[in-house]
N, C-alpha and C. Protein backbone atom coordinates (compact mmCIF):
# COMPACT_ATOMS: atom_id res chain seq x y z
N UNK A 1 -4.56 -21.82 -4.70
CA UNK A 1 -5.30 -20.67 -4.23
C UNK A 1 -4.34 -19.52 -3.95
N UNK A 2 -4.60 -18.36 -4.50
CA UNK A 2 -3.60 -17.19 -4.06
C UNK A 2 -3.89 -16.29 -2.66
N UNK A 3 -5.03 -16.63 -2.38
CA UNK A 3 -5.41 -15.74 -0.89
C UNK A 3 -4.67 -14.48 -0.19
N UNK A 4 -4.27 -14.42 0.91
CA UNK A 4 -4.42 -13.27 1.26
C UNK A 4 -3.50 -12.45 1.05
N UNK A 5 -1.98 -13.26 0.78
CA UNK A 5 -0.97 -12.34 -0.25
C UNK A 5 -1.37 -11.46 -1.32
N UNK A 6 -1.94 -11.97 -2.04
CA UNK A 6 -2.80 -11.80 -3.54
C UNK A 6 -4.02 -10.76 -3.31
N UNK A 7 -4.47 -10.84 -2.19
CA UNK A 7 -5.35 -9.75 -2.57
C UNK A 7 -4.62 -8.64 -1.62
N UNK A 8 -3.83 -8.38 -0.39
CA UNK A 8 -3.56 -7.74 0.25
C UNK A 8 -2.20 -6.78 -0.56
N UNK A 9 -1.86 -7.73 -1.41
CA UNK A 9 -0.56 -7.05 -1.86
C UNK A 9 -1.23 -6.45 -3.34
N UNK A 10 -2.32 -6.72 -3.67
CA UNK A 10 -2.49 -6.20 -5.20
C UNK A 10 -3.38 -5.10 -4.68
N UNK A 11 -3.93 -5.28 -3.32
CA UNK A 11 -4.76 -3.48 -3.55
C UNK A 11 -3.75 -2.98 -3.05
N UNK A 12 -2.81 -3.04 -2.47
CA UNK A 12 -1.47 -2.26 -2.32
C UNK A 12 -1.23 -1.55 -3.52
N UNK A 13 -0.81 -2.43 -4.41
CA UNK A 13 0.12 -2.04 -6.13
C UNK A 13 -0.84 -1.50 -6.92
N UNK A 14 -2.13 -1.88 -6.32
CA UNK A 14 -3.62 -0.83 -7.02
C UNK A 14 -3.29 0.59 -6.45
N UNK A 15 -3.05 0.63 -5.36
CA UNK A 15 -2.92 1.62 -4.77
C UNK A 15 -1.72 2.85 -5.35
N UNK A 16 -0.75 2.30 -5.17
CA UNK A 16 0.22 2.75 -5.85
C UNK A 16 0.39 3.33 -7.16
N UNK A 17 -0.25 2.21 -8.28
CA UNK A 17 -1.05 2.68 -9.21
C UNK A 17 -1.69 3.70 -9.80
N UNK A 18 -2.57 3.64 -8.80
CA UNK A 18 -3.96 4.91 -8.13
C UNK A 18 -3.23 6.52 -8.67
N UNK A 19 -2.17 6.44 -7.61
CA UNK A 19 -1.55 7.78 -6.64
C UNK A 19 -0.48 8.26 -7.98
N UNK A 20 0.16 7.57 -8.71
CA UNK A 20 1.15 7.35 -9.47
C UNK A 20 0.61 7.68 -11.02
N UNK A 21 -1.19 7.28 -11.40
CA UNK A 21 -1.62 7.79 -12.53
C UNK A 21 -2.13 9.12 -12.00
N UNK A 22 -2.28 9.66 -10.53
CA UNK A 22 -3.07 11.53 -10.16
C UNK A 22 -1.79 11.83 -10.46
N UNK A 23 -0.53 11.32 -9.81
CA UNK A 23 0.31 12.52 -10.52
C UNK A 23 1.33 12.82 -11.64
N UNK A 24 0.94 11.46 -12.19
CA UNK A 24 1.40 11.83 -13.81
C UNK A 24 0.05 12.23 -14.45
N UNK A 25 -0.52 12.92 -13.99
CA UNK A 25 -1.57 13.88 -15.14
C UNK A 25 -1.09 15.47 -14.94
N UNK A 26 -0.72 15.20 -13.92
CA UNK A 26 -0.07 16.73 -13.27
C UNK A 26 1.20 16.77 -13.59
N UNK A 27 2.78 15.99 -13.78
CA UNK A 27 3.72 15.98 -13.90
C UNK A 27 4.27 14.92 -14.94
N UNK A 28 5.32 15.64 -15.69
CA UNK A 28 5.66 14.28 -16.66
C UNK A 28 6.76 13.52 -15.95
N UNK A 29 6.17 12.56 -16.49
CA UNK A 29 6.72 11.09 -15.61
C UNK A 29 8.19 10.66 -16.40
N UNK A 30 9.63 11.12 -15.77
CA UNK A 30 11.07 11.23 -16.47
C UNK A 30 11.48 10.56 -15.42
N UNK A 31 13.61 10.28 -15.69
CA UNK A 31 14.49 9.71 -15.10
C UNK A 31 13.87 9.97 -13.80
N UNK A 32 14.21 11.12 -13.23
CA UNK A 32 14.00 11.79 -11.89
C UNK A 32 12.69 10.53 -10.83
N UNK A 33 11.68 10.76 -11.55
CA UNK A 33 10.34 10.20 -10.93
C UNK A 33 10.50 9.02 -10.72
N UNK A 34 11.23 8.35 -11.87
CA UNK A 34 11.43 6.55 -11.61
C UNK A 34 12.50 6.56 -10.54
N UNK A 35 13.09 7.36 -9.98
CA UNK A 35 14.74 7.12 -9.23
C UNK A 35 13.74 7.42 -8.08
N UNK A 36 12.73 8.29 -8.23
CA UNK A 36 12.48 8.74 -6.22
C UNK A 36 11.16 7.78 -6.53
N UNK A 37 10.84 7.14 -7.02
CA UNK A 37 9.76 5.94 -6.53
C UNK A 37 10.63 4.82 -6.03
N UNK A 38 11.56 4.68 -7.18
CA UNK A 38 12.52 3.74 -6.69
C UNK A 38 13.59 3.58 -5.25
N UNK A 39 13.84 5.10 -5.41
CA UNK A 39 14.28 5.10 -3.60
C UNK A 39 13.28 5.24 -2.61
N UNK A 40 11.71 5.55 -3.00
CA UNK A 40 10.91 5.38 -1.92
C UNK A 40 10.76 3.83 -1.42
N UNK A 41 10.68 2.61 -2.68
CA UNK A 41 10.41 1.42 -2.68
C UNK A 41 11.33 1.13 -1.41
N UNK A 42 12.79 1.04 -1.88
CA UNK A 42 13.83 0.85 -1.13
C UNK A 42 13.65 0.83 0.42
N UNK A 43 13.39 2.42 0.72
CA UNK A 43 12.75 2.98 2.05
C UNK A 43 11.97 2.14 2.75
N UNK A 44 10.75 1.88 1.38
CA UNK A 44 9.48 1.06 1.98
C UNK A 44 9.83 -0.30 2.78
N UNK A 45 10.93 -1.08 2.13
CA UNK A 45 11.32 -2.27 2.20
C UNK A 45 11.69 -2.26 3.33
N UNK A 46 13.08 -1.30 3.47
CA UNK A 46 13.64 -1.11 4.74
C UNK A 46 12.74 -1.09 6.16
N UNK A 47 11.87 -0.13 5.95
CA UNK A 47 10.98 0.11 7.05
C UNK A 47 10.01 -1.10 7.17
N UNK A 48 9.61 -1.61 6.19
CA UNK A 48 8.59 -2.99 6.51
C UNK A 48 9.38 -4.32 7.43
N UNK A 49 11.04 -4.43 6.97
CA UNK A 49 11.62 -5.61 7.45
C UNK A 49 11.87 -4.53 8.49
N UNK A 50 12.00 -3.93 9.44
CA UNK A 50 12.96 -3.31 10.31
C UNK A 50 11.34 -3.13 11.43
N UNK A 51 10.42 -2.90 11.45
CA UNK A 51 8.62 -2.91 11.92
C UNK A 51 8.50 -4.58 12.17
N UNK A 52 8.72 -5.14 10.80
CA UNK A 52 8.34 -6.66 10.56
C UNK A 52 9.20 -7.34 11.92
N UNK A 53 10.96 -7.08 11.89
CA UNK A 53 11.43 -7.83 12.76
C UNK A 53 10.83 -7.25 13.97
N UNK A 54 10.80 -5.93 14.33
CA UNK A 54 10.39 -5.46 16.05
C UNK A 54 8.99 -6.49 16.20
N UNK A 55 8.36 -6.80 15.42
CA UNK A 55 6.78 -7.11 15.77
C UNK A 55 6.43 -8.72 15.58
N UNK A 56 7.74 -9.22 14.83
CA UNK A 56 7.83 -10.70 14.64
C UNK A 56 7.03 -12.03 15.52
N UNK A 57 7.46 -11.41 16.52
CA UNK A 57 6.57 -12.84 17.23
C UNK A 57 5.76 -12.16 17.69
N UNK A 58 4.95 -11.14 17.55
CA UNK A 58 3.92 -11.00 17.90
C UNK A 58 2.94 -10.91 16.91
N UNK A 59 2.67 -11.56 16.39
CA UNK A 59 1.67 -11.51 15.08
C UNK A 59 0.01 -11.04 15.36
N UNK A 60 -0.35 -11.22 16.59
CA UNK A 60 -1.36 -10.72 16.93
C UNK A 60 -1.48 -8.94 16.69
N UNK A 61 0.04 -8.48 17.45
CA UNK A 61 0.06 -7.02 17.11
C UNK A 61 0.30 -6.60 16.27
N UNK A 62 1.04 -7.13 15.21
CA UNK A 62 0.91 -7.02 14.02
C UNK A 62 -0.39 -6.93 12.92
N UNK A 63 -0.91 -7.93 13.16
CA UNK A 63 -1.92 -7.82 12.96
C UNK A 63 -3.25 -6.45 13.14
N UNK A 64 -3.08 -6.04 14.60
CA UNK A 64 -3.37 -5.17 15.16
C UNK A 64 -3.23 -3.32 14.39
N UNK A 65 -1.80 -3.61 14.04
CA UNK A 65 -1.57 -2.04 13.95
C UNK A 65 -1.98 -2.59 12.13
N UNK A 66 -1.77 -3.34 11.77
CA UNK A 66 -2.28 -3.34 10.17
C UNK A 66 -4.18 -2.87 10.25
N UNK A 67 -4.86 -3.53 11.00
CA UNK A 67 -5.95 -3.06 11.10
C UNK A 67 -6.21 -1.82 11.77
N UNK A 68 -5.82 -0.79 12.31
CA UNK A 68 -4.83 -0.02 12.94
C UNK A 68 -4.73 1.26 11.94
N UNK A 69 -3.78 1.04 11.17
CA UNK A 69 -3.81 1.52 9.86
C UNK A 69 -4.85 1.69 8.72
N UNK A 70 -5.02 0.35 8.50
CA UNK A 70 -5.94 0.72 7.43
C UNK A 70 -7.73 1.07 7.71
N UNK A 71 -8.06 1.33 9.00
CA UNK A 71 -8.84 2.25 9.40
C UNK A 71 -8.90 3.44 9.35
N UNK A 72 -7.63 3.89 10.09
CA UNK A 72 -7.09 5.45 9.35
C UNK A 72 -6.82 5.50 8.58
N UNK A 73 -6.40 4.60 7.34
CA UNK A 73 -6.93 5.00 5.54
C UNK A 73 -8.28 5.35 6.21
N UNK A 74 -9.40 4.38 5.87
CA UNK A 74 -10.63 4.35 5.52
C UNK A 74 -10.80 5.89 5.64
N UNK A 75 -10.97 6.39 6.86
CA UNK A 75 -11.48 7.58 7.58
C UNK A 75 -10.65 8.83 6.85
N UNK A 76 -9.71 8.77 6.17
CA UNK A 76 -8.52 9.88 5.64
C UNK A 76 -8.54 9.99 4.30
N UNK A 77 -9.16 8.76 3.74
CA UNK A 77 -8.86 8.60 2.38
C UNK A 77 -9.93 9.08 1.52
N UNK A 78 -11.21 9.44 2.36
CA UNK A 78 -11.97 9.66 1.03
C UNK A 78 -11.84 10.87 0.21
N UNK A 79 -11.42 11.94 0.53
CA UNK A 79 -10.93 12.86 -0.50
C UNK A 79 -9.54 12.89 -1.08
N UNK A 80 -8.57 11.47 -1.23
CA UNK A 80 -7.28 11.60 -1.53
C UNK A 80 -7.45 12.26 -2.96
N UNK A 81 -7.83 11.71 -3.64
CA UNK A 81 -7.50 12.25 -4.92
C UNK A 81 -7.92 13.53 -5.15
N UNK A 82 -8.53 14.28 -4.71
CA UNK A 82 -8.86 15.44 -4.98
C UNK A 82 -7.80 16.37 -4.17
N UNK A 83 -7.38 16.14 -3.22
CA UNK A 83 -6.44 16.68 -2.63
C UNK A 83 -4.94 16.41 -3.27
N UNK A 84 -4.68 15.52 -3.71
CA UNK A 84 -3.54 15.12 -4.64
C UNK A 84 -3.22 15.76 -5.70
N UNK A 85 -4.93 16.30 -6.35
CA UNK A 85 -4.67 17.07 -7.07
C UNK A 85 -4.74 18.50 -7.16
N UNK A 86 -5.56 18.90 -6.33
CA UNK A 86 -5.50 20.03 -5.95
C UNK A 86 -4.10 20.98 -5.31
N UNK A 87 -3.61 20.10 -5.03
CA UNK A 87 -2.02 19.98 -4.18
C UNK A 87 -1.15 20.59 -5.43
N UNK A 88 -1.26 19.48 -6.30
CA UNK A 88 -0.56 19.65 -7.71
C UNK A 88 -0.63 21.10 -8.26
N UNK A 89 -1.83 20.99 -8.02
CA UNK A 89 -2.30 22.34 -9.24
C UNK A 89 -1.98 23.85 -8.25
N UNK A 90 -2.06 23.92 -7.09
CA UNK A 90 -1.55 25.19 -6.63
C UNK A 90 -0.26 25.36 -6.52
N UNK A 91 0.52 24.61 -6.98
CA UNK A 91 2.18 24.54 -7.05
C UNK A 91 2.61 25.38 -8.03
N UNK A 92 2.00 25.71 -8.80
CA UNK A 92 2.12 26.29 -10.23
C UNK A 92 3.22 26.05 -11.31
N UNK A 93 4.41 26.86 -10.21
CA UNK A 93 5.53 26.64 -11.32
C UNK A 93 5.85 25.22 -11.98
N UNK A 94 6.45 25.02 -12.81
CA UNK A 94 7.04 23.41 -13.13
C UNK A 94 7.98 22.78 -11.91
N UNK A 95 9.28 23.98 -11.81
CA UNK A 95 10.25 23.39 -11.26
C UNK A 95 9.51 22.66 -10.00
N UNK A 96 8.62 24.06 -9.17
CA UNK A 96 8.31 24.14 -7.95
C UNK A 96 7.37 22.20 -7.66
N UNK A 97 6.38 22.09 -9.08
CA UNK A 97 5.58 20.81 -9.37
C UNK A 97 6.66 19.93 -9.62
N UNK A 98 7.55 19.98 -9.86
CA UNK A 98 8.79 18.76 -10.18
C UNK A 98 9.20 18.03 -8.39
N UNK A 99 9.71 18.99 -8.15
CA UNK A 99 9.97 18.90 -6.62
C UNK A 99 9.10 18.18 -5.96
N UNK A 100 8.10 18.95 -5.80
CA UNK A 100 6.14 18.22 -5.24
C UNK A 100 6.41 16.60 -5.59
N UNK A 101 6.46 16.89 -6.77
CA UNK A 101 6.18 15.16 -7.94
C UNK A 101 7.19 14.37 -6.95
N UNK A 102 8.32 14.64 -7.09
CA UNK A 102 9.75 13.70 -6.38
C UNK A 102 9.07 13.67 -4.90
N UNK A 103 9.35 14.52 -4.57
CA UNK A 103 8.71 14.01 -2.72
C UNK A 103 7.42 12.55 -2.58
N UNK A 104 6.47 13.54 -3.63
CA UNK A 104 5.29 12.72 -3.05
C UNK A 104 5.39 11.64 -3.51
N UNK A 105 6.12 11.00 -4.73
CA UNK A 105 5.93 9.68 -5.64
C UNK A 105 7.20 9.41 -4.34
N UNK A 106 7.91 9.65 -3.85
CA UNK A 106 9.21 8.74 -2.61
C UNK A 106 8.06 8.66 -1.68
N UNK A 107 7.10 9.57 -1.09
CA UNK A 107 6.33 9.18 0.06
C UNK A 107 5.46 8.51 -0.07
N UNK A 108 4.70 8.15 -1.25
CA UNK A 108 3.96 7.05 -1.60
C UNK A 108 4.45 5.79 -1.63
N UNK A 109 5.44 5.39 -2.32
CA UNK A 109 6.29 4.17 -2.75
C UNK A 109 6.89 3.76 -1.59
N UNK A 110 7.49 5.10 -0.92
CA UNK A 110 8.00 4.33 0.47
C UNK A 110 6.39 3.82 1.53
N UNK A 111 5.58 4.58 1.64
CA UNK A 111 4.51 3.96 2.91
C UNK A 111 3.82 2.96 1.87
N UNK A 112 3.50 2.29 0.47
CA UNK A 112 2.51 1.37 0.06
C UNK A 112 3.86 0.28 0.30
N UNK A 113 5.29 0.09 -0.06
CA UNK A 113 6.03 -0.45 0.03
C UNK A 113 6.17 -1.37 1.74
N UNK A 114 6.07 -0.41 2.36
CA UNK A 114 6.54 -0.46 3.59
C UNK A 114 5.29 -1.34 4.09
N UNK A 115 4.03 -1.43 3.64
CA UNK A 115 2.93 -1.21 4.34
C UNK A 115 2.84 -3.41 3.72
N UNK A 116 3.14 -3.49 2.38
CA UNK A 116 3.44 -4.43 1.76
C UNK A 116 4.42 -5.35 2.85
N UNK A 117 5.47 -4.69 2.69
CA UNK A 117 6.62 -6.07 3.46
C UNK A 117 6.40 -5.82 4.90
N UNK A 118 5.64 -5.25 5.84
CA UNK A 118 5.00 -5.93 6.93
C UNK A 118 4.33 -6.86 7.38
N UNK A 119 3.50 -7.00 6.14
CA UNK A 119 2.52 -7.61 5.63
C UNK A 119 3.24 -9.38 5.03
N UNK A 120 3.91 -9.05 4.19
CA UNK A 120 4.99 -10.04 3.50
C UNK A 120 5.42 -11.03 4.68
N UNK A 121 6.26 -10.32 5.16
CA UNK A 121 7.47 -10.30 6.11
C UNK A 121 6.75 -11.21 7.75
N UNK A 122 5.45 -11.46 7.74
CA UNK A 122 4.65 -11.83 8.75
C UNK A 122 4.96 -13.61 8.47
N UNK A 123 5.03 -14.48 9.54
CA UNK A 123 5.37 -15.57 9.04
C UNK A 123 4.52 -16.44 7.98
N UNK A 124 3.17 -16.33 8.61
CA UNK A 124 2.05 -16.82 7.64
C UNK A 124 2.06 -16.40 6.09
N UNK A 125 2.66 -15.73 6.08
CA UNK A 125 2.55 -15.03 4.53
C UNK A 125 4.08 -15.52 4.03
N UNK A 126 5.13 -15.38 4.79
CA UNK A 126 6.48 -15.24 4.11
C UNK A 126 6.68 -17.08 3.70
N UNK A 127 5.95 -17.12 3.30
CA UNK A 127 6.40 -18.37 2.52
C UNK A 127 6.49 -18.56 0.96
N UNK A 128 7.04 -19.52 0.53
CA UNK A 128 6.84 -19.65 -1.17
C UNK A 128 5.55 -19.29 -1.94
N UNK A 129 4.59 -19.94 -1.67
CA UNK A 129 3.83 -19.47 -1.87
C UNK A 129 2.86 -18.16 -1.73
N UNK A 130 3.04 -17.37 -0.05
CA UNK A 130 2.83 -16.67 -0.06
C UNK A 130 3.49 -15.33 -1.01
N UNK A 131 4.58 -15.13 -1.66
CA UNK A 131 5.40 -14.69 -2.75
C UNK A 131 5.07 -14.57 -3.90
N UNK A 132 4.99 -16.28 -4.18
CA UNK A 132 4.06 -16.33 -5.65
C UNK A 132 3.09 -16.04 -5.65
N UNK A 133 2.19 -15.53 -5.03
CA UNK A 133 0.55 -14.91 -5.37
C UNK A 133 0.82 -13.71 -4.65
N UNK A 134 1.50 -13.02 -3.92
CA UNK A 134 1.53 -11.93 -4.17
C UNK A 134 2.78 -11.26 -5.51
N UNK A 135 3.58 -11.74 -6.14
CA UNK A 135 4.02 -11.57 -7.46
C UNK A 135 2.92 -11.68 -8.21
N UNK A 136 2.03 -12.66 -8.68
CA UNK A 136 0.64 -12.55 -9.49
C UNK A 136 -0.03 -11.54 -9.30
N UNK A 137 -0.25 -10.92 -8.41
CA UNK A 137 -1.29 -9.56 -8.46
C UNK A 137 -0.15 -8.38 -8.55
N UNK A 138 1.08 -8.23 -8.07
CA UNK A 138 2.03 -7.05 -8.60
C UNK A 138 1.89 -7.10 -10.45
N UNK A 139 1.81 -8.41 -10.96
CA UNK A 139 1.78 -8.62 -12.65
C UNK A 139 0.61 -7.79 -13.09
N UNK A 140 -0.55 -8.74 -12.59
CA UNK A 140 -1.55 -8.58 -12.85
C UNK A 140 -1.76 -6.46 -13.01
N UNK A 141 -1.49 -6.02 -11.89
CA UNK A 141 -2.04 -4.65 -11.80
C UNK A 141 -0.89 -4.21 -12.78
N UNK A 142 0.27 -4.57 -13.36
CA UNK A 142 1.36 -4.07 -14.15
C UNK A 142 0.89 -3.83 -15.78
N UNK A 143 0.07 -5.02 -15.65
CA UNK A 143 -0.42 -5.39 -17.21
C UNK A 143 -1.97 -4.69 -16.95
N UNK A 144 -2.33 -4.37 -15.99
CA UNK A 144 -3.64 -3.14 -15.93
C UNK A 144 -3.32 -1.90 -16.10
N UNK A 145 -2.26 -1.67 -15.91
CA UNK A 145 -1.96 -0.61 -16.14
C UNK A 145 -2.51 0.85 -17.14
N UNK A 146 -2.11 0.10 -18.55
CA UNK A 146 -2.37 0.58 -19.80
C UNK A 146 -3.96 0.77 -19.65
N UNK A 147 -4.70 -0.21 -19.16
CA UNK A 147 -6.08 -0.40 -19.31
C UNK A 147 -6.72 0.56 -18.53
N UNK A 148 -6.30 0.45 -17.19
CA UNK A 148 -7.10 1.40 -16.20
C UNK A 148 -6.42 3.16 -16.84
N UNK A 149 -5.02 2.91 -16.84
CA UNK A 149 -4.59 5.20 -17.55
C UNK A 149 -5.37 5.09 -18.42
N UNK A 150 -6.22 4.76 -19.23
CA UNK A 150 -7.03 5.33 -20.50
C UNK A 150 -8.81 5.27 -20.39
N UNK A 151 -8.85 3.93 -19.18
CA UNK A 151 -10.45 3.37 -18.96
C UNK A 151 -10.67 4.62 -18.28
N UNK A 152 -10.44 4.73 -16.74
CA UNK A 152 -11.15 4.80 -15.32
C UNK A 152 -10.19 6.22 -15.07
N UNK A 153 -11.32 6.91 -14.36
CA UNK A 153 -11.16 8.19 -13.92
C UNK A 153 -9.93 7.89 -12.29
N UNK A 154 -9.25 8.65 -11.79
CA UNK A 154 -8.64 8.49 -10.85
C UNK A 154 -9.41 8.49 -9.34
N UNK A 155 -10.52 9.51 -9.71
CA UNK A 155 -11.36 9.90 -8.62
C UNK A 155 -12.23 8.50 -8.10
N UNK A 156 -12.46 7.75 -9.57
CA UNK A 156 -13.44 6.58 -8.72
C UNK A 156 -12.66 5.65 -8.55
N UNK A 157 -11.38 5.38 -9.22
CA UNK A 157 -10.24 4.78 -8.59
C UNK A 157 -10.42 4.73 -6.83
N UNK A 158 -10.12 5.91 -6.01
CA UNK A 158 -9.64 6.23 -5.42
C UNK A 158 -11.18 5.82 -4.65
N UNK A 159 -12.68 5.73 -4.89
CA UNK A 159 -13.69 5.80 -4.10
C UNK A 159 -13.80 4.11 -3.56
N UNK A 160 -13.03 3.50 -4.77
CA UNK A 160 -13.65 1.94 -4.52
C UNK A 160 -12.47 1.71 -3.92
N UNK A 161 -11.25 1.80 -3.77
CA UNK A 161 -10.07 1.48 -2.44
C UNK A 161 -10.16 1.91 -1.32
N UNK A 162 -11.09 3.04 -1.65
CA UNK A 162 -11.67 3.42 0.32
C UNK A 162 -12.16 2.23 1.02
N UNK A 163 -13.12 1.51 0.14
CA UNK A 163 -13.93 0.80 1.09
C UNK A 163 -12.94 -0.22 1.31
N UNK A 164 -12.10 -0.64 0.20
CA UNK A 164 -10.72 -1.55 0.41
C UNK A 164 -10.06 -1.61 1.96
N UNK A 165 -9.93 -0.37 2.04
CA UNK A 165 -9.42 -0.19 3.39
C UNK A 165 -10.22 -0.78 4.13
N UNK A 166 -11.67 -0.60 4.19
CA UNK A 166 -12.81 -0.66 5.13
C UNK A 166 -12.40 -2.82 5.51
N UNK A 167 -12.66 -3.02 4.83
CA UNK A 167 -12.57 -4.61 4.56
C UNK A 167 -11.18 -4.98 4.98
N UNK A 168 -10.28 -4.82 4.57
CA UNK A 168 -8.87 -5.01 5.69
C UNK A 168 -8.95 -4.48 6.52
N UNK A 169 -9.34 -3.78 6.86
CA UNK A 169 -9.12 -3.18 8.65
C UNK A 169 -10.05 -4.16 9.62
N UNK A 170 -11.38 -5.06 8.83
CA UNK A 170 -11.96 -5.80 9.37
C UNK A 170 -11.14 -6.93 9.22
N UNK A 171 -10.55 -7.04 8.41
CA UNK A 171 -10.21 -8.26 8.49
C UNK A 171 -8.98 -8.61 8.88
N UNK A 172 -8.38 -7.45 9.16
CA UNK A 172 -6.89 -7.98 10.01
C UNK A 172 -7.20 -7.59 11.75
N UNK A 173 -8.58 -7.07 11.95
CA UNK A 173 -8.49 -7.16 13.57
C UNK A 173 -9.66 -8.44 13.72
N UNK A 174 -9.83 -9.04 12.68
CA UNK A 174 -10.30 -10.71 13.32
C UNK A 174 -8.90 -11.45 13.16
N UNK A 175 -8.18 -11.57 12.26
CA UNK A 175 -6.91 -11.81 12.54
C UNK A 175 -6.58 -12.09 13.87
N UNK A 176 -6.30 -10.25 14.02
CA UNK A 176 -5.40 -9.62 15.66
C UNK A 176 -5.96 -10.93 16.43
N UNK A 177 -7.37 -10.95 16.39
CA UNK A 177 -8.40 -11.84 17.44
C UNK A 177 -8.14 -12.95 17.94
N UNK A 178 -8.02 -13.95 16.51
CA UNK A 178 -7.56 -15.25 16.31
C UNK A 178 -6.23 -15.28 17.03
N UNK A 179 -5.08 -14.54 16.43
CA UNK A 179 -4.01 -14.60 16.55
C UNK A 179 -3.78 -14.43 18.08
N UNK A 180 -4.48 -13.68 19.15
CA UNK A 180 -4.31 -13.01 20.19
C UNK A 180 -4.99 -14.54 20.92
N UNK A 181 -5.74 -14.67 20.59
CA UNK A 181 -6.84 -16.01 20.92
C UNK A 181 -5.63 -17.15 21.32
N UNK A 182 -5.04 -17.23 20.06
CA UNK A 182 -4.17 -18.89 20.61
C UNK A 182 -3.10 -18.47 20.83
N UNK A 183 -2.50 -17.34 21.29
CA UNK A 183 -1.46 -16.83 22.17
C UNK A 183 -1.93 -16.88 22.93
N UNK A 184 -2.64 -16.72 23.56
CA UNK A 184 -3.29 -16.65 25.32
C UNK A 184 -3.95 -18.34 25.53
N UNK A 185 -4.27 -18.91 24.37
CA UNK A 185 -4.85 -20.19 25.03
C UNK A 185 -3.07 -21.25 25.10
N UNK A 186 -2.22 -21.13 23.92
CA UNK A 186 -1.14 -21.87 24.45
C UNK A 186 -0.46 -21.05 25.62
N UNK A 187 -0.65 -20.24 26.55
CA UNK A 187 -0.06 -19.92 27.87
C UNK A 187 -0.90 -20.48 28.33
N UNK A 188 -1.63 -20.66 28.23
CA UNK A 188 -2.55 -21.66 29.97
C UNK A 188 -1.83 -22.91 29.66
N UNK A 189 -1.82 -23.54 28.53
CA UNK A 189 -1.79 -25.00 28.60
C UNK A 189 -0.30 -24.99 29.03
């Protein structure tokens, strides 16, 4: 069974995806773009293990600020793509849209990255297996790729990961719940 690695980490890399086909319609995608996704990743990593260790044994709060988060997606996200692109398009110049492109593809890669190895990095998940099924859905959306840049519009991309959010944010504050639950019941005993 791939469970919650697998789906938590592939609407991540959907996500990423998402943000990464709005602005290669607006910018061509060169050396430059792969180096600042790639140092956003980096970033992301950094900041997920460096969150991950402060919050380590507390998995309840962890839990917490993940549901936390992806509430404020829900509530923020429903006009991303239109704003992504709209963003794009009043930039005008190239150079000025080149610049735009580098920032925002490092600020994406670093917060879906970051947002990932918190997630990872949680003990329940950081296991072998938890790895291998979240590697299966990083594949999986790799080899979608081709399919979704030519199928699917970005805009409804972007409508059906809203509710994505909606559904993890429920489901990591029953988590928090659980998790908070038998922290407080092993202190009595």
């Amino acid at each position: 069974m791939l469970g919650a690695p697998f789906l938590v980490v592939g609407r991540e890399a959907l996500e990423i995806m998402f943000i990464t086909l709005m602005i290669t319609t607006f910018i061509k995608l060169n050396w430059s773009m792969y180096a600042s996704a790639m140092l956003g990743t980096v970033a992301g990593i950094f900041a997920g293990w460096q969150i991950g260790n402060v919050l380590e044994s507390h998995e309840s709060t962890m839990y917490l600020f993940l549901s936390v988060l992806m509430l404020y997606l829900f509530f923020t996200a429903d006009k991303t793509g239109q704003q992504i692109a709209a963003s794009i398009e009043k930039i005008g110049s190239s150079s000025t849209a080149n610049w735009a492109g580098l920032i925002t593809m490092f600020i994406i890669w670093a917060r879906e990255s970051s947002e990932i190895f918190i997630f990872m990095l949680m003990p329940a998940n950081n296991t072998m297996s938890g790895w291998l099924s979240a590697s299966v859905a990083v594949g999986l959306v790799i080899g979608m790729f081709p399919i979704i840049q030519n199928k699917v519009s970005a805009n409804v991309l972007f409508k059906v990961t809203r509710y994505a959010f909606l559904v993890f944010a429920l489901w990591f504050g029953y988590e928090a719940l659980m998790h908070w639950h038998t922290i407080e019941h092993e202190h009595v005993l």
